[in-house]
Protein backbone atom coordinates (compact mmCIF):
# COMPACT_ATOMS: atom_id res chain seq x y z
CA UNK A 1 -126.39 -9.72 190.29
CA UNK A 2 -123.22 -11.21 189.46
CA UNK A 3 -121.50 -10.62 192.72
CA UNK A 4 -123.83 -13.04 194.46
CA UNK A 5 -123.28 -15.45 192.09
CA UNK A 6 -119.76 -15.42 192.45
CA UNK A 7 -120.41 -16.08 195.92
CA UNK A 8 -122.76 -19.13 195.26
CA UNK A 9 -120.37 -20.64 193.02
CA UNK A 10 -117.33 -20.14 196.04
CA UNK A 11 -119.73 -21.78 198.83
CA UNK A 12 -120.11 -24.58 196.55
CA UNK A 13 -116.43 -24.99 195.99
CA UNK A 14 -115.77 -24.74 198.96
CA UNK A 15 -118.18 -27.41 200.33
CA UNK A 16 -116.74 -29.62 197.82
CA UNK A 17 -113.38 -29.84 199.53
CA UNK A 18 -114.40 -30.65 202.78
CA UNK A 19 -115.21 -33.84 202.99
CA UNK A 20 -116.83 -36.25 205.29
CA UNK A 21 -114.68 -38.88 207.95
CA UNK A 22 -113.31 -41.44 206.57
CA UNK A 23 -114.45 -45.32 207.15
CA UNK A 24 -112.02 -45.83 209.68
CA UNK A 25 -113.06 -42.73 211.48
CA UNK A 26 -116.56 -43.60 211.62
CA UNK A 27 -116.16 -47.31 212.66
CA UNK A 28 -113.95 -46.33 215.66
CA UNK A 29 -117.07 -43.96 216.30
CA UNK A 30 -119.41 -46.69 216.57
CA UNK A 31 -117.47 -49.13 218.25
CA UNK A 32 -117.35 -46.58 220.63
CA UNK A 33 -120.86 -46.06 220.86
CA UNK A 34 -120.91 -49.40 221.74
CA UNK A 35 -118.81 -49.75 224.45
CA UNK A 36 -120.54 -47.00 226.11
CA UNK A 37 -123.73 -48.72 225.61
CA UNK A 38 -122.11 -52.30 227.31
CA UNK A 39 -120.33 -50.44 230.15
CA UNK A 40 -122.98 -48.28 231.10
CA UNK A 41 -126.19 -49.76 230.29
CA UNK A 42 -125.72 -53.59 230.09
CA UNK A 43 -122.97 -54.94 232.35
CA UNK A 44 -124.31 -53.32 235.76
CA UNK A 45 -128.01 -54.74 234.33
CA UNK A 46 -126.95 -58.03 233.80
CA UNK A 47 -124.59 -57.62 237.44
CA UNK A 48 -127.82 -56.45 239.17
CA UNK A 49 -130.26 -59.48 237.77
CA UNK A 50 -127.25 -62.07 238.54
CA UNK A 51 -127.62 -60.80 242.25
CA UNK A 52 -131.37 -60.90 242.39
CA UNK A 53 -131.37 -64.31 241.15
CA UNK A 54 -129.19 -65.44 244.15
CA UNK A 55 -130.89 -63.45 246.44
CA UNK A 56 -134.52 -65.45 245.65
CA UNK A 57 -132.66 -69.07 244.82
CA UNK A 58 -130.83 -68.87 248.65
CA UNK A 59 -134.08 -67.51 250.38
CA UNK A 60 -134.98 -70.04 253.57
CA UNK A 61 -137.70 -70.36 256.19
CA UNK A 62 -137.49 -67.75 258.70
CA UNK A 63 -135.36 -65.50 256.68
CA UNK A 64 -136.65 -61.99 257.21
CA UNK A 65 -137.42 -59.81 253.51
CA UNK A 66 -138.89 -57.05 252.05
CA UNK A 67 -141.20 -57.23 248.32
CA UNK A 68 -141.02 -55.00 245.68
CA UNK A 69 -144.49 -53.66 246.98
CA UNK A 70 -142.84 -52.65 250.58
CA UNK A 71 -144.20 -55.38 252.63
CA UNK A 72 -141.92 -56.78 255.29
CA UNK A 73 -142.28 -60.36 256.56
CA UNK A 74 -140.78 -63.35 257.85
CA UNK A 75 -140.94 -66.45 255.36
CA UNK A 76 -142.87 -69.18 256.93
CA UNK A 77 -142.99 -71.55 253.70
CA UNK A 78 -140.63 -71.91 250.51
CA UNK A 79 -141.75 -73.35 247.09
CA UNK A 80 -140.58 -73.56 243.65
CA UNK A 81 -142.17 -70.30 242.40
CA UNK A 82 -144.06 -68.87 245.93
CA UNK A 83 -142.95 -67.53 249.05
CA UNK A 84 -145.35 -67.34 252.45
CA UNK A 85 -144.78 -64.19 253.86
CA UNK A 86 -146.26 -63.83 258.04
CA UNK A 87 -146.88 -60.57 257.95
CA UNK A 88 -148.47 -60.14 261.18
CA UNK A 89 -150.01 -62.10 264.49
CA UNK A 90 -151.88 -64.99 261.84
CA UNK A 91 -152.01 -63.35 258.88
CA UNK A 92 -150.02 -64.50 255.85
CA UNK A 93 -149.66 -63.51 252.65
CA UNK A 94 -148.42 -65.67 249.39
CA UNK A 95 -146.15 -63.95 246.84
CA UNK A 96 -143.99 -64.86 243.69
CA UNK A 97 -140.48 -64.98 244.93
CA UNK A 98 -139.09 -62.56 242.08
CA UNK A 99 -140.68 -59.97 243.86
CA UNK A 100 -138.54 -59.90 246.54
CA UNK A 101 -136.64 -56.91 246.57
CA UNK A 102 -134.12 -57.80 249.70
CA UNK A 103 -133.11 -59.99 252.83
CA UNK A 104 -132.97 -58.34 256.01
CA UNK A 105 -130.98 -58.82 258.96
CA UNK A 106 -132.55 -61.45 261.88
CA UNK A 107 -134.44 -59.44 264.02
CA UNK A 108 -135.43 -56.51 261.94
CA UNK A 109 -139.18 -56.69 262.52
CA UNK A 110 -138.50 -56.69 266.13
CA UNK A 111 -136.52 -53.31 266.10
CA UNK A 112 -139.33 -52.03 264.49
């Protein structure tokens, strides 16, 4: 019985002497953490709704776009919040602008 706890009391030494990181050690460790975090997770997010915003604020009549639901149409009126979308021979369709995923090139819903 003695030989295992001879063996208890050496684990327990031995855990004693190795010791944790330091301060410094761990605050590099989270200021890393948080670079990571702003370089992969918030800068290309805040790059990405910067764009979008321009996108809707320079959107014009006749300007050809596609929604966030798919549906492609030419912009027949512009107001504060709403966009007018033709979407075919007389019909058209009203929509928020921020759901307006992207401006197409003139003549796209020709080529199609």
């Amino acid at each position: 019985m003695s030989f295992f706890i001879s063996e208890a009391v050496a684990e327990t030494a031995a855990a004693g002497a190795a010791a944790g990181p330091s301060m410094v050690g761990q605050l590099l460790m989270l200021g890393g953490f948080v670079l990571i975090f702003y370089f992969i997770i918030w800068r290309p997010q805040s790059k990405r709704a910067k764009e979008h915003k321009e996108l809707v604020s320079g959107i014009s009549k006749g300007d050809e776009v596609v929604t966030s639901g798919g549906i492609l149409g030419k912009v027949t009126k512009v107001n504060d919040e709403f966009v007018t979308l033709q979407v075919a021979d007389n019909v058209e369709l009203n929509f928020q602008k921020v759901s307006i995923a992207a401006a197409l090139p003139k003549g796209t819903i020709k080529a199609i």
